[in-house]
C-alpha atoms as a PDB file:
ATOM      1  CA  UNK A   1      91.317 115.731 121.080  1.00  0.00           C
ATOM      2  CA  UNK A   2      93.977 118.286 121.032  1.00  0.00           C
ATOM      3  CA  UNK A   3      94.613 121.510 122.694  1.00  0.00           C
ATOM      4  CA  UNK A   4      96.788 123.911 120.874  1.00  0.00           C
ATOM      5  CA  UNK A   5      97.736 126.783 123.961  1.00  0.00           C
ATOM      6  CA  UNK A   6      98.701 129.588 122.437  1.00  0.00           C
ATOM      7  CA  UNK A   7      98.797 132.179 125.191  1.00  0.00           C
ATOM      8  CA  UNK A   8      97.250 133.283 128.230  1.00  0.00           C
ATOM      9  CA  UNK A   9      94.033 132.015 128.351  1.00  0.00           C
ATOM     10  CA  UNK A  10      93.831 131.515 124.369  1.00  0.00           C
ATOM     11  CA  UNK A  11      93.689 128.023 123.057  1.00  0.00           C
ATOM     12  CA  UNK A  12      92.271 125.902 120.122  1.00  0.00           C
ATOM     13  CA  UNK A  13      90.438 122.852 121.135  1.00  0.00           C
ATOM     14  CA  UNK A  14      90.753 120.944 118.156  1.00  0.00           C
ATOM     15  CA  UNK A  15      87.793 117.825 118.173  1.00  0.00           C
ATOM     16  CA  UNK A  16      87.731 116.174 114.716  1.00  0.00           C
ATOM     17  CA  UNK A  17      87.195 118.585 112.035  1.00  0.00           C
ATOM     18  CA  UNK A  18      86.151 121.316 114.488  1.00  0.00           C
ATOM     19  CA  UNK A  19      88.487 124.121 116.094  1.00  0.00           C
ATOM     20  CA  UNK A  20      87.259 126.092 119.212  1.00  0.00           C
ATOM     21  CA  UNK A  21      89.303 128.935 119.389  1.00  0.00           C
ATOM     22  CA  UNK A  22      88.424 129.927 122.984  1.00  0.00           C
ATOM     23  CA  UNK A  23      89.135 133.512 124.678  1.00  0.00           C
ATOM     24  CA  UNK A  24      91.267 134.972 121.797  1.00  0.00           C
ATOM     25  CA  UNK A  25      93.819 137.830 122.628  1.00  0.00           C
ATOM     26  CA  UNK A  26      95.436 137.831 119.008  1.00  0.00           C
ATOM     27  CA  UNK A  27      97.049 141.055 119.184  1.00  0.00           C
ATOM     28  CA  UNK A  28     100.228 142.409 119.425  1.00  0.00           C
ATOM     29  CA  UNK A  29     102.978 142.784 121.745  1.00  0.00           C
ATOM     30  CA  UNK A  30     101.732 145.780 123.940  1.00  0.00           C
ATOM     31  CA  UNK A  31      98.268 146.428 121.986  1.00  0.00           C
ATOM     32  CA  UNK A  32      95.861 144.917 123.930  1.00  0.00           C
ATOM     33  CA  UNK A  33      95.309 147.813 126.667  1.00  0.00           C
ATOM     34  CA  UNK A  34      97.350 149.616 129.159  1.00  0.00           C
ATOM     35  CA  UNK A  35      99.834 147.831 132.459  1.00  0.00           C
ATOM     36  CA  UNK A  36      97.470 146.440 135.083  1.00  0.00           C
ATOM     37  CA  UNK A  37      99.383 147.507 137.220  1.00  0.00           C
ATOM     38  CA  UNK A  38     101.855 150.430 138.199  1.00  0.00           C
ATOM     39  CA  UNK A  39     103.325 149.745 141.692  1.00  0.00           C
ATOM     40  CA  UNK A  40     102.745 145.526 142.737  1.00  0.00           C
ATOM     41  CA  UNK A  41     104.606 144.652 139.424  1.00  0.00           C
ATOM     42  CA  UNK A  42     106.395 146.595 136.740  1.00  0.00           C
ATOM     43  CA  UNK A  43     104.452 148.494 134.481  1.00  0.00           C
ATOM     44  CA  UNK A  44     104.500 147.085 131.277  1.00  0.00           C
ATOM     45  CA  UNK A  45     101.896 147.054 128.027  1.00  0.00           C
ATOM     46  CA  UNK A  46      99.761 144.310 127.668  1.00  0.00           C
ATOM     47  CA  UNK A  47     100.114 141.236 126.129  1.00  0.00           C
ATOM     48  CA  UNK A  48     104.038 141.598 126.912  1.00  0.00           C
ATOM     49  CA  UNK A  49     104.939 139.023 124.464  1.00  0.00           C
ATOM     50  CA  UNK A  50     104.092 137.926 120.495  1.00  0.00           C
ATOM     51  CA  UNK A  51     102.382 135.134 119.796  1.00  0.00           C
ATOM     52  CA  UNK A  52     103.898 132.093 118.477  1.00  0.00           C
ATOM     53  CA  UNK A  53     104.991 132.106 115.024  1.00  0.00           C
ATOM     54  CA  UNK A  54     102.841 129.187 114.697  1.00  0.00           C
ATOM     55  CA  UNK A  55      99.630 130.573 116.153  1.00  0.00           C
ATOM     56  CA  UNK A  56      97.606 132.027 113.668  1.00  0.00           C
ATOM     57  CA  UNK A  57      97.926 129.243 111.261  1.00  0.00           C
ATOM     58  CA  UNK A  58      95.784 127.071 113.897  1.00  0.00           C
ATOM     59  CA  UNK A  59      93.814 130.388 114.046  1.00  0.00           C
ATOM     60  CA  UNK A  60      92.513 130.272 110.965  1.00  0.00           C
ATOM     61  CA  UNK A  61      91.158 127.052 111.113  1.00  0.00           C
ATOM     62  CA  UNK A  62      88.628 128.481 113.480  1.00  0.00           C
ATOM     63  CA  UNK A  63      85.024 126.619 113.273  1.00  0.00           C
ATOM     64  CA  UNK A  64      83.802 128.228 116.500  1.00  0.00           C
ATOM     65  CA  UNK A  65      84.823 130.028 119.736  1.00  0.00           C
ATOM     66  CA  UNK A  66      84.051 129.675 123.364  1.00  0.00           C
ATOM     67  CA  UNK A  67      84.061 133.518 125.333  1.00  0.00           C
ATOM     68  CA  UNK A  68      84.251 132.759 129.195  1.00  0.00           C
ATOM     69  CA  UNK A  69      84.127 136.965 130.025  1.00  0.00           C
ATOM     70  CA  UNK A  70      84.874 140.299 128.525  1.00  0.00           C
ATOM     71  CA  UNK A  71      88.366 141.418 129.600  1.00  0.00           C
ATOM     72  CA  UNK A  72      90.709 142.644 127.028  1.00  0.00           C
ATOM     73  CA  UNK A  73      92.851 139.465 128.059  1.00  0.00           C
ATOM     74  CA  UNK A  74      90.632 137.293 126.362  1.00  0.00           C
ATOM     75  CA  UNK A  75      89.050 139.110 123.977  1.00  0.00           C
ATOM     76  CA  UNK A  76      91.230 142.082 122.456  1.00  0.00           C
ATOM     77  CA  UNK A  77      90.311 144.342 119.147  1.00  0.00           C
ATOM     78  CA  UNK A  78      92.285 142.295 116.723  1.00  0.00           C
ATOM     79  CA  UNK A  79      90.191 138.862 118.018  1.00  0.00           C
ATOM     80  CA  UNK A  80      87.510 141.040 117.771  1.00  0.00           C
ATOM     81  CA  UNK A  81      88.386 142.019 114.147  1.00  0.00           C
ATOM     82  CA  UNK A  82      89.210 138.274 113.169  1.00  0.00           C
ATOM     83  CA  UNK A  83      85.842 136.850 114.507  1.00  0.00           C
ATOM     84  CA  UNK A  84      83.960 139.530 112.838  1.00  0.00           C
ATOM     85  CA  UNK A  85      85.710 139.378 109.414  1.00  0.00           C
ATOM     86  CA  UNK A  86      84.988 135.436 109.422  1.00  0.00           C
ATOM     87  CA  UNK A  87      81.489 135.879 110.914  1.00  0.00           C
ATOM     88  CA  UNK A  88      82.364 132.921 113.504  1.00  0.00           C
ATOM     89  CA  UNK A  89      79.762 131.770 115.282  1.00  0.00           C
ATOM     90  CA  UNK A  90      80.190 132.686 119.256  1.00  0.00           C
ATOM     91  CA  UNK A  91      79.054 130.770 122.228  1.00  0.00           C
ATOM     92  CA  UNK A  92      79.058 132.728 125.478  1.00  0.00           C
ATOM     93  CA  UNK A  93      77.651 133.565 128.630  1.00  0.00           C
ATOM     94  CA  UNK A  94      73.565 134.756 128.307  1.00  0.00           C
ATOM     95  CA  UNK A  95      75.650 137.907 130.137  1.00  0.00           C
ATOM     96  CA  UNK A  96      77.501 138.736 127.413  1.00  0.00           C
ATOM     97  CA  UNK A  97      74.955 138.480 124.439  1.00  0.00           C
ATOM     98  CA  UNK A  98      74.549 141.424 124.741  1.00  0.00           C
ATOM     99  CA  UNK A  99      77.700 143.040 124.090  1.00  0.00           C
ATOM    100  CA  UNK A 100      79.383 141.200 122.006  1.00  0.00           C
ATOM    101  CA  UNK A 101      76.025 141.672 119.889  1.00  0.00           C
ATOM    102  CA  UNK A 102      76.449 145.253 120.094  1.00  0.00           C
ATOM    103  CA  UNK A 103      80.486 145.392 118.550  1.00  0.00           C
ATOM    104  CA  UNK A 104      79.045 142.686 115.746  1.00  0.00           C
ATOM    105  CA  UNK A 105      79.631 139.446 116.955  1.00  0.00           C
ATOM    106  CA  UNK A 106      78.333 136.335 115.577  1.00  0.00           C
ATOM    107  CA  UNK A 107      76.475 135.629 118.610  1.00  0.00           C
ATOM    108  CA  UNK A 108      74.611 131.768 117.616  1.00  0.00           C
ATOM    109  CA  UNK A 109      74.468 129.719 121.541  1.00  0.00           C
ATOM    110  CA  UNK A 110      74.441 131.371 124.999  1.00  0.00           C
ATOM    111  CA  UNK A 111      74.469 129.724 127.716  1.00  0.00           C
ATOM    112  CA  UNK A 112      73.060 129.761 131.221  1.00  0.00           C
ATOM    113  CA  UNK A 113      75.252 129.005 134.625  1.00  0.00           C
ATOM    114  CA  UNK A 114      74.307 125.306 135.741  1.00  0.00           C
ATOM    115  CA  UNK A 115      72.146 124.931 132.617  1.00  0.00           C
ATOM    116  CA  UNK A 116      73.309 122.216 129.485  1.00  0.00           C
ATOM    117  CA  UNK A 117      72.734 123.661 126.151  1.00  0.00           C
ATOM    118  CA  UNK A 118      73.879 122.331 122.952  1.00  0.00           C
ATOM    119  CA  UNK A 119      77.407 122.927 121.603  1.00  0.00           C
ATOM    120  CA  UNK A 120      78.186 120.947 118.390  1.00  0.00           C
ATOM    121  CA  UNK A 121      77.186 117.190 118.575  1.00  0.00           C
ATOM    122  CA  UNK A 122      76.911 117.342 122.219  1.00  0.00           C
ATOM    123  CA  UNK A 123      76.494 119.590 124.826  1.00  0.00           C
ATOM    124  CA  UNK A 124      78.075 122.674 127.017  1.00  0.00           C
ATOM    125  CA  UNK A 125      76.912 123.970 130.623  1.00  0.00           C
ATOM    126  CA  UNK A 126      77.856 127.363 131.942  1.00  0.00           C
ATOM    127  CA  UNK A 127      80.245 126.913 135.472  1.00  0.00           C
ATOM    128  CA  UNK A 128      79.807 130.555 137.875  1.00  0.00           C
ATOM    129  CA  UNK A 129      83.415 131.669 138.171  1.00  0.00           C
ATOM    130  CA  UNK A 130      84.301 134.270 140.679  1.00  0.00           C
ATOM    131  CA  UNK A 131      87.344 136.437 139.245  1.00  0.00           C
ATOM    132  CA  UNK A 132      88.739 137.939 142.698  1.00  0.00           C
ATOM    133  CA  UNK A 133      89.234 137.103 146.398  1.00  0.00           C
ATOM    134  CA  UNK A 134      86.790 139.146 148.283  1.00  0.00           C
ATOM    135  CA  UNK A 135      85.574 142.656 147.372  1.00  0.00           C
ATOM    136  CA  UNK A 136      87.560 143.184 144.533  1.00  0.00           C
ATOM    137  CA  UNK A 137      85.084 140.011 142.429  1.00  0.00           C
ATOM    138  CA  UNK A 138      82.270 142.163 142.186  1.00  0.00           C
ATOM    139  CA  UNK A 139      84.247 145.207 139.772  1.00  0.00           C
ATOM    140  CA  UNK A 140      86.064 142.531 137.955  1.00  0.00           C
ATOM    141  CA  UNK A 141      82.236 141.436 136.524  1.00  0.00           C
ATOM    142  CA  UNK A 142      80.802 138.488 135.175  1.00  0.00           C
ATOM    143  CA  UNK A 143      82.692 135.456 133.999  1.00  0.00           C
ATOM    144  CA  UNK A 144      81.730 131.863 133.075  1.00  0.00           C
ATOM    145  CA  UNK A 145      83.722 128.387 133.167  1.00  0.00           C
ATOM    146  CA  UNK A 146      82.052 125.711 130.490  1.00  0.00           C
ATOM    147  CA  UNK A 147      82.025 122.209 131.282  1.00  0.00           C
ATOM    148  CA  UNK A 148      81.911 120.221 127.655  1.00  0.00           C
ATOM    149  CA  UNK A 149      80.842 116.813 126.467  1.00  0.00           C
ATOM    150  CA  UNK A 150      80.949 116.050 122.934  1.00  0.00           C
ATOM    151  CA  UNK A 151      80.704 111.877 122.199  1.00  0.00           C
ATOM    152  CA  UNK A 152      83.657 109.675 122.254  1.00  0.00           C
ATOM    153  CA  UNK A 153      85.772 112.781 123.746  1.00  0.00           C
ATOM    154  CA  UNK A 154      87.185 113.007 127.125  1.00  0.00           C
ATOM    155  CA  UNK A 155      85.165 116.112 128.520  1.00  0.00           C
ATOM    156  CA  UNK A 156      86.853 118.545 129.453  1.00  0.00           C
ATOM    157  CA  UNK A 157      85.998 121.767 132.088  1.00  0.00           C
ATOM    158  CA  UNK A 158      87.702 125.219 131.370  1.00  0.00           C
ATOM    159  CA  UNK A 159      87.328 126.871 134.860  1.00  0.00           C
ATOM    160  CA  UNK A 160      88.434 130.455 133.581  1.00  0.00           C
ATOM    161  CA  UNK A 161      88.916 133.204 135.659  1.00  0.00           C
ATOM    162  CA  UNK A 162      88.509 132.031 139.223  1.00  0.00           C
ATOM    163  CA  UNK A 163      89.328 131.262 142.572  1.00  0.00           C
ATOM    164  CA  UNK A 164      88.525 128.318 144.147  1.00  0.00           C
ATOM    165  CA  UNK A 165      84.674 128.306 145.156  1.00  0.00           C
ATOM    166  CA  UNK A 166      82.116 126.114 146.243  1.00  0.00           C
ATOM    167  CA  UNK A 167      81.182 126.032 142.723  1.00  0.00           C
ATOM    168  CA  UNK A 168      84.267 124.883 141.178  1.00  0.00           C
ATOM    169  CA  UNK A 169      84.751 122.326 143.792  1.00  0.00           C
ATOM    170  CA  UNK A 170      81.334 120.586 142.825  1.00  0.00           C
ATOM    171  CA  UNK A 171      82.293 120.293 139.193  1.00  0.00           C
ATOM    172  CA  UNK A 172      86.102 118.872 140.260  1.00  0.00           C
ATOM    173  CA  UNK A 173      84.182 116.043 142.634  1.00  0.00           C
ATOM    174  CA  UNK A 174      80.655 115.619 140.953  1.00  0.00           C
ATOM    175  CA  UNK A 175      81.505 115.645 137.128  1.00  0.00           C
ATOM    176  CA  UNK A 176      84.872 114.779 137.427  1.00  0.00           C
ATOM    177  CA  UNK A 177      85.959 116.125 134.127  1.00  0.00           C
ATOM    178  CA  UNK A 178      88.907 114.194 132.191  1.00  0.00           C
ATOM    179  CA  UNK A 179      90.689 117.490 131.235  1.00  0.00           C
ATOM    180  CA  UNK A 180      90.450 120.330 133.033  1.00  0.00           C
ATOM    181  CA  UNK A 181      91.958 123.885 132.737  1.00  0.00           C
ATOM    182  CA  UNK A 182      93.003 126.483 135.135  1.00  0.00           C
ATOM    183  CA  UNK A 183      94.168 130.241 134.993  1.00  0.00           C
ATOM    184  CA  UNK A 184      97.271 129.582 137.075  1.00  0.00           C
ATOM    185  CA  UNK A 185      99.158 133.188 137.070  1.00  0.00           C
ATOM    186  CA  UNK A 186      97.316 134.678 140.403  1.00  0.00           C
ATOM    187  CA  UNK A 187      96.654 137.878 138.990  1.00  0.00           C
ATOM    188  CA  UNK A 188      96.486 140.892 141.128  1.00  0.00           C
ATOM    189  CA  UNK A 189      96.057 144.512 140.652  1.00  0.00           C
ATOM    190  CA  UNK A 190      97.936 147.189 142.697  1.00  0.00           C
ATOM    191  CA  UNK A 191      95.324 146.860 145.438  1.00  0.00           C
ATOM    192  CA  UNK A 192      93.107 144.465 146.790  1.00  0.00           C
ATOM    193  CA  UNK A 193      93.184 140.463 146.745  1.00  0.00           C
ATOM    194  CA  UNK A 194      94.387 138.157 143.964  1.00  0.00           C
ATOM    195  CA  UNK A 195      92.578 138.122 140.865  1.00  0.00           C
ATOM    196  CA  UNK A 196      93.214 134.295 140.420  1.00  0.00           C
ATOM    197  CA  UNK A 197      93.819 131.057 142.494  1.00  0.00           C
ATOM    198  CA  UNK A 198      96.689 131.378 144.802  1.00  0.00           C
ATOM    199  CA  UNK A 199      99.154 128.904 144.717  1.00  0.00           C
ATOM    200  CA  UNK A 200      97.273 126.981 147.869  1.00  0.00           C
ATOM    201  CA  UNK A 201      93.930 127.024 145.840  1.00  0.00           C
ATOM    202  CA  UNK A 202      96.094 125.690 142.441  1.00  0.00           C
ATOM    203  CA  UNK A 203      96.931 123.092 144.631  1.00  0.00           C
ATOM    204  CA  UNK A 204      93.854 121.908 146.015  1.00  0.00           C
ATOM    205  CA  UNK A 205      92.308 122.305 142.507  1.00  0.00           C
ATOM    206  CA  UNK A 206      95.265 119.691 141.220  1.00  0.00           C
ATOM    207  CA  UNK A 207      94.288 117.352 143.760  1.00  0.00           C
ATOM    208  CA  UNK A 208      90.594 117.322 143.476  1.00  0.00           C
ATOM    209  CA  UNK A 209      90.647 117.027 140.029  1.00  0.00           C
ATOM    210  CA  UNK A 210      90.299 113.570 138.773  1.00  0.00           C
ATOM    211  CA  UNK A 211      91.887 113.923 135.228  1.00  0.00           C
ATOM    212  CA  UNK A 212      94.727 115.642 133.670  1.00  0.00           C
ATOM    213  CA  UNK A 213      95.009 119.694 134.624  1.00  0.00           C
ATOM    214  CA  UNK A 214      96.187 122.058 132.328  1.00  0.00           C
ATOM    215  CA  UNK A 215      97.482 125.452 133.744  1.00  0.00           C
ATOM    216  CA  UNK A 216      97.317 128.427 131.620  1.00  0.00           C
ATOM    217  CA  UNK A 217      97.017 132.406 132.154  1.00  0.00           C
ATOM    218  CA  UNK A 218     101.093 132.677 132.572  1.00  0.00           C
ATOM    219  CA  UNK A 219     103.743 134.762 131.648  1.00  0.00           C
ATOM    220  CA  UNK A 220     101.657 136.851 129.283  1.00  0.00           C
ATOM    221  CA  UNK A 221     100.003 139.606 130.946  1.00  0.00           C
ATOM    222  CA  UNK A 222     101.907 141.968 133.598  1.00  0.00           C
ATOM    223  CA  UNK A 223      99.733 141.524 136.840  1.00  0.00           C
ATOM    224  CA  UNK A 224     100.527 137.830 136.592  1.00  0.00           C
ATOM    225  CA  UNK A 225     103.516 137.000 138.853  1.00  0.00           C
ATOM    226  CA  UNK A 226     103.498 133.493 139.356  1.00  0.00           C
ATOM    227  CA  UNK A 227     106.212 131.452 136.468  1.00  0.00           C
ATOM    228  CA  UNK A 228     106.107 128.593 134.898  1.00  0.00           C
ATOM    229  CA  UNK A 229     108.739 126.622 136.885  1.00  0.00           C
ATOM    230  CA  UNK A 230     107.548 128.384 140.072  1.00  0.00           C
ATOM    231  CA  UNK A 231     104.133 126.277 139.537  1.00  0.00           C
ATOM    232  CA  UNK A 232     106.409 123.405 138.036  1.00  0.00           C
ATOM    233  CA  UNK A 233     108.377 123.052 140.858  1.00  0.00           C
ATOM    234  CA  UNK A 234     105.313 123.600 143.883  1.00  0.00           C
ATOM    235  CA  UNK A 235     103.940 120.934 142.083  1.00  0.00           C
ATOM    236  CA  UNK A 236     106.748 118.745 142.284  1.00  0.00           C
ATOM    237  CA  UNK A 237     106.857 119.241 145.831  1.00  0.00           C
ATOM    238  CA  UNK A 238     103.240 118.415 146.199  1.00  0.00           C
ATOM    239  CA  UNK A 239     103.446 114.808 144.561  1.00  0.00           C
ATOM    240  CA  UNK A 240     100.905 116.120 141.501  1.00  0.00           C
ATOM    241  CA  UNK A 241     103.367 117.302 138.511  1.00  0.00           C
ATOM    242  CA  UNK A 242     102.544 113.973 136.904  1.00  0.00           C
ATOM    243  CA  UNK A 243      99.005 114.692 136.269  1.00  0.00           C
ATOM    244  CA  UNK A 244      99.581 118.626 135.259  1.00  0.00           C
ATOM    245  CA  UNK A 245     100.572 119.903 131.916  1.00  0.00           C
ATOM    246  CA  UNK A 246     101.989 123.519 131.884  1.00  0.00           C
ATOM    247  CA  UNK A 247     102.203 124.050 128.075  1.00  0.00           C
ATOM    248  CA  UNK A 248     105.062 126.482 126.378  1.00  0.00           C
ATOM    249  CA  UNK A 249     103.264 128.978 123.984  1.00  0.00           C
ATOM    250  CA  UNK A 250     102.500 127.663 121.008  1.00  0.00           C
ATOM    251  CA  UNK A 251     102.888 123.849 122.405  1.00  0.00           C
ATOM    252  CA  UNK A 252     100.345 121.352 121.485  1.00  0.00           C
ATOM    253  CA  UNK A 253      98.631 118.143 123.845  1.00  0.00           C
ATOM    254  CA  UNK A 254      97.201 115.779 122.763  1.00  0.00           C
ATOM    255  CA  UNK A 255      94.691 114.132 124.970  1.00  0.00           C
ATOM    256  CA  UNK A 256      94.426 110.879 124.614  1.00  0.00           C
END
């Protein structure tokens, strides 16, 4: 397995001959929507950075895509455009059908929280995600984490936008996934509670997860404070930088 991070929350797992492009935000510099915020952080255009000049080549070799929830973040008009042009089959929340029905998406697998459906040679369950401390969860709307097994592959759980819940610790303890991935940026608006995991809850997700963590969901969007080498370096100081990976954009892991 490999997992090609490309930026924010938009990766390729690549398994075999298949590529999973999962929550794509393809655009732009500055053309997927307006600042998040105006006052907390500096106003700025989202994404505020290009992709990697090697990102759409691994974009192309799309077989399928994964949709965890609707924001613009992780699914902006130009993903929209490329999914549509190559009539990619989608798996996403039941939620979502929906929608992404409605703007023309190849819809083909939804999924159910806490229920296994099928997702290529093996199988996929939907993982409730909570995108907000307190009141601010229930306006931020619906959003699913996957937990993934395909044979002879280390599975692999891609939380998505969440704090840490109840929920998220029974998949770290109870499934103990070999890879997981975590939006690590603590997003927050100019009111109301983080968005995201603070840095205590990125913690305790690093050490209740049993195999490697990947942190994504930094340095690409505007209400995202938290840096790469602030996370590096917390985790340093916690004992756990060993088993985290905090991929560069356009870096590639390969899981062993």
């Amino acid at each position: 397995m490999k997992i090609h991070h490309l930026r924010n929350a938009t990766m390729v797992i690549e398994i075999k001959d298949q590529f999973i492009l999962v929550d794509p935000m393809l655009g732009k510099k500055g053309t997927a929507g307006p600042t998040f915020t105006l006052f907390r952080f500096k106003p700025k255009r989202n994404p505020i950075l290009d992709l990697p000049a090697n990102a759409m080549d691994i974009v192309n070799k799309t077989t399928h895509c994964l949709i965890t929830h609707l924001h613009p973040d992780h699914l902006d008009k130009k993903a929209e455009k490329f999914l549509k042009s190559n009539n990619t089959p989608i798996t996403c929340s039941t939620k979502d059908k929906k929608t992404l029905k409605k703007r023309g998406l190849n819809v083909v697998n939804t999924v159910n929280y806490w229920e296994e459906s099928k997702f290529l040679d093996g199988s996929i369950t939907g993982i409730p995600a909570k995108h907000g401390y307190g009141f601010v969860a229930k306006p931020m709307g619906n959003v699913m984490g996957f937990y993934i097994q395909i044979p002879n592959e280390k599975t692999i759980y891609l939380s998505a936008d969440t704090i840490y819940t109840d929920n998220v610790d029974k998949v770290l303890k109870q499934y103990k996934p070999e890879v997981n991935v975590v939006a690590c940026g603590t997003a927050q608006l100019d009111i109301f509670k983080p968005l995201l995991m603070t840095m205590d809850d990125i913690i305790k997700f690093t050490k209740n997860a049993t195999g490697t963590v990947i942190a994504n969901h930094l340095e690409a969007v505007n209400h995202c404070p938290t840096t790469r080498t602030q996370l590096a370096n917390e985790l340093e100081r916690q004992g756990l930088l060993e088993k985290t990976r905090i991929p560069n954009d356009g870096e590639t892991i390969v899981i062993g």
